[in-house]
Protein backbone atom coordinates (compact mmCIF):
# COMPACT_ATOMS: atom_id res chain seq x y z
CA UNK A 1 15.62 5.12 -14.25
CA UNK A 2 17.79 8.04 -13.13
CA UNK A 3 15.61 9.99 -10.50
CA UNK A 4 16.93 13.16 -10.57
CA UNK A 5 16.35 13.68 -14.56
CA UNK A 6 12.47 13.27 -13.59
CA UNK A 7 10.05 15.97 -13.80
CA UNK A 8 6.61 16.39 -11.96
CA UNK A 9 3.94 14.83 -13.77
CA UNK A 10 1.06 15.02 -12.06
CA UNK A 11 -1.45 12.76 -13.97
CA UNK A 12 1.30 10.30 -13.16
CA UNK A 13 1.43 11.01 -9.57
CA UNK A 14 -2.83 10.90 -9.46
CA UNK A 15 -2.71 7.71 -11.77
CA UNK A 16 -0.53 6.21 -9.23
CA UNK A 17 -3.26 7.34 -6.90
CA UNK A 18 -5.69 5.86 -8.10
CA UNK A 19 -3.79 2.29 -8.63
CA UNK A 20 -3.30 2.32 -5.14
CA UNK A 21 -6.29 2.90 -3.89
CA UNK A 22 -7.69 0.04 -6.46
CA UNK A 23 -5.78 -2.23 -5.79
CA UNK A 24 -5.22 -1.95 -1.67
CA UNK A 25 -9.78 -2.20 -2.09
CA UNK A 26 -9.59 -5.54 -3.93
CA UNK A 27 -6.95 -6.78 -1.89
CA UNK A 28 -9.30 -6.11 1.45
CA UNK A 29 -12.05 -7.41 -0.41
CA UNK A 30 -10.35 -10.71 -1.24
CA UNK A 31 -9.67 -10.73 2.46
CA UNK A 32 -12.62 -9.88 3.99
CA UNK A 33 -14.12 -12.55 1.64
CA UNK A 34 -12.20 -14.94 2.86
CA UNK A 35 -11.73 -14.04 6.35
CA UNK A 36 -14.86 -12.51 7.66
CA UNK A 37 -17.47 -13.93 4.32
CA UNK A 38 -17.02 -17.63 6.08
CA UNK A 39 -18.35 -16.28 9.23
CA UNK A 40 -21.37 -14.06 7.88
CA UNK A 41 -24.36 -14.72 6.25
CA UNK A 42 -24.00 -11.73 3.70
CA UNK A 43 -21.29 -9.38 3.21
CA UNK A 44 -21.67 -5.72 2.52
CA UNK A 45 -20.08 -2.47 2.31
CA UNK A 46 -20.57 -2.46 5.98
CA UNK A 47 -17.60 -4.46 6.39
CA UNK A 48 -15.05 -1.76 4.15
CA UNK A 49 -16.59 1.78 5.03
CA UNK A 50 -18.10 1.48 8.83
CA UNK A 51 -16.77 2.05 11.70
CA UNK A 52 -18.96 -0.15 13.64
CA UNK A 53 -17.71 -3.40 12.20
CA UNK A 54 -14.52 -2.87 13.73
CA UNK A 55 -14.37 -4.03 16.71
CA UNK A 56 -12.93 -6.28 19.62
CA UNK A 57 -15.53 -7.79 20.99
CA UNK A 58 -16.33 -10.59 18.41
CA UNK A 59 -14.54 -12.89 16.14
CA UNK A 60 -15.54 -11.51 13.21
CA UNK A 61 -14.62 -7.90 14.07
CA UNK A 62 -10.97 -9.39 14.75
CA UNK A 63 -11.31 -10.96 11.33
CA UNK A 64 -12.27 -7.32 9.78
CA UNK A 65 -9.35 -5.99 11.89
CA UNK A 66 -6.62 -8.61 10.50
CA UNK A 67 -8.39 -7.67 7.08
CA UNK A 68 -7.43 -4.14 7.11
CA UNK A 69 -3.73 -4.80 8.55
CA UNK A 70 -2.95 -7.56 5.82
CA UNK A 71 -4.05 -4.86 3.31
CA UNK A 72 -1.87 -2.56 4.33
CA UNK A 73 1.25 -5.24 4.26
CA UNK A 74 0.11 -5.36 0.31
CA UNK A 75 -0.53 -1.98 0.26
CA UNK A 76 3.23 -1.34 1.13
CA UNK A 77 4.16 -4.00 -1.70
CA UNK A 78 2.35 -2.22 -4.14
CA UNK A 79 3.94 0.54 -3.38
CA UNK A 80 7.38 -1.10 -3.83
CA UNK A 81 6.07 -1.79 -7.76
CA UNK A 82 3.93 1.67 -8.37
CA UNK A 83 5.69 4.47 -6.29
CA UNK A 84 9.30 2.64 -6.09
CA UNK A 85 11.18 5.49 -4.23
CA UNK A 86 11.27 5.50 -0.23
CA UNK A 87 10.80 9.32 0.27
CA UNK A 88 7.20 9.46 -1.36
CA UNK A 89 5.80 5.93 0.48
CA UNK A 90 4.76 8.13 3.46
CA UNK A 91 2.80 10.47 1.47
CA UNK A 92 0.82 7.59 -0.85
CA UNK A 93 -0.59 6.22 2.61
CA UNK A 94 -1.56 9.18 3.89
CA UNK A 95 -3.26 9.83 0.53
CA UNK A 96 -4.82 6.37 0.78
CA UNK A 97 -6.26 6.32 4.19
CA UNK A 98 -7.37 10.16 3.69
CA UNK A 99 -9.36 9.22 0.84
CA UNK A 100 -10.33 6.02 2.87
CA UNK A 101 -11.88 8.34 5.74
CA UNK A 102 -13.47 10.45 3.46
CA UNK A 103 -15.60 7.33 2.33
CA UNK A 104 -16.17 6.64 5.57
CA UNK A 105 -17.61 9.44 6.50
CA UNK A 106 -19.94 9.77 3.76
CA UNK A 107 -20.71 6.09 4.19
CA UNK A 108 -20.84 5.89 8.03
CA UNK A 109 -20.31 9.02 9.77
CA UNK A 110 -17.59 10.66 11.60
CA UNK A 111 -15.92 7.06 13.21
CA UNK A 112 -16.23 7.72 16.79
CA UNK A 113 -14.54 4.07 17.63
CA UNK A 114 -11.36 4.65 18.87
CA UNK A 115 -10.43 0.76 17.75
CA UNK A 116 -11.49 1.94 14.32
CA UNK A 117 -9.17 5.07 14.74
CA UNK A 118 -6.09 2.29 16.36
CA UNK A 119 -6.27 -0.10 13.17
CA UNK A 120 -6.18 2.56 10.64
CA UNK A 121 -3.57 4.41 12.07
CA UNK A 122 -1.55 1.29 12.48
CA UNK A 123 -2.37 0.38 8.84
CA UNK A 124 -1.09 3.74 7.82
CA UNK A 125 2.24 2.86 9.55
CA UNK A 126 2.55 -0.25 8.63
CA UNK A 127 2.14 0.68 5.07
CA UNK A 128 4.15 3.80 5.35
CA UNK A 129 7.32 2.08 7.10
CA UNK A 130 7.27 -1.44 5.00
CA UNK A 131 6.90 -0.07 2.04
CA UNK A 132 9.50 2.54 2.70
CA UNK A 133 12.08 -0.56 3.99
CA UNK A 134 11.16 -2.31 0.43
CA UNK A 135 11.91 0.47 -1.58
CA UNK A 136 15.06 1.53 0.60
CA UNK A 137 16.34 -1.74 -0.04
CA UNK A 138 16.28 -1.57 -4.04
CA UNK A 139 17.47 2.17 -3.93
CA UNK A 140 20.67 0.81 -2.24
CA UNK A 141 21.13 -2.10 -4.20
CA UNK A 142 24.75 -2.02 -6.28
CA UNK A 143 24.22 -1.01 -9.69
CA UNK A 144 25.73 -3.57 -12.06
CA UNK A 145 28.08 -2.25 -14.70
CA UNK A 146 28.74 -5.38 -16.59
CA UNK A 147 26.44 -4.40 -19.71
CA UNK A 148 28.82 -1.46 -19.88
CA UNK A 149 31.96 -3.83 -20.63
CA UNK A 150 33.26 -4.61 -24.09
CA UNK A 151 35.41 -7.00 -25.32
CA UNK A 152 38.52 -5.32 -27.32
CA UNK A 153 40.14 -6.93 -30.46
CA UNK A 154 42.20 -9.27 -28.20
CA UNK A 155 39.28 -10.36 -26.20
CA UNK A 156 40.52 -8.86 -22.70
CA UNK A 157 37.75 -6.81 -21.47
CA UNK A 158 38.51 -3.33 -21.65
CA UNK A 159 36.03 -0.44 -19.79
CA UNK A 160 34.75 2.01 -21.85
């Protein structure tokens, strides 16, 4: 793909959106289910959209907080596959965890928990920067030109 011939296309940009935001939910949802749904009798939205259930003070609140910060390592890998250029990671995690406080807030409330306001700030970094090192590392990858060699009538290889 040759970035600069690339217009804006913003029903790409919003499907990419909304990809992310699907997909970093079902990966915390796997995770909570399997970190925090051994330890609780019955899991609920509590667990994804309230502040309250972050927290350091329990086990289970530690398992909700290694929850969130796992997401965000996929989050940044899913980035690496959806967005794949380094200069728009920052702005798809800012999108995410906007749109993630928003829910909050009609869910919960304004979070007044400054752990809750510590994880997802460090989940917003750590999805920002890894996903940024990912892509940086495939937009400075060597680009191979041996499809564009052809063998001449003698057989050497001749560059066209």
């Amino acid at each position: 793909m040759f970035y600069g011939a690339v217009v804006w296309d913003p029903w790409l940009i919003v499907a990419q959106i909304v990809c992310l935001q699907c997909l970093y939910y079902i990966t915390l949802g796997l995770l909570l289910s399997i970190l925090v749904g051994t330890r609780v009798s019955r899991m609920s939205l509590v667990y994804f959209f309230d502040y309250v259930a972050i927290t350091t003070s329990t086990v289970t609140g530690w398992c909700v907080i290694a929850s969130f910060l796992l997401s965000s390592v996929a989050g940044s890998i899913y980035m690496f596959y959806l967005i794949e250029r380094s200069r728009k990671c920052l702005d798809f995690s800012a999108t995410l965890y906007i749109v993630h406080l928003f829910i909050c807030i009609v869910y919960g409330g304004w979070p007044s928990s400054i752990t809750w306001w510590i994880v997802n700030g460090s989940g917003i970094a750590v999805m920002a920067l890894l996903g940024e090192r990912l892509c940086m590392k495939r937009e400075l990858q060597e680009i191979s030109l041996t499809r564009f060699r052809s063998k001449g009538i003698t057989g050497k290889e001749t560059y066209t």
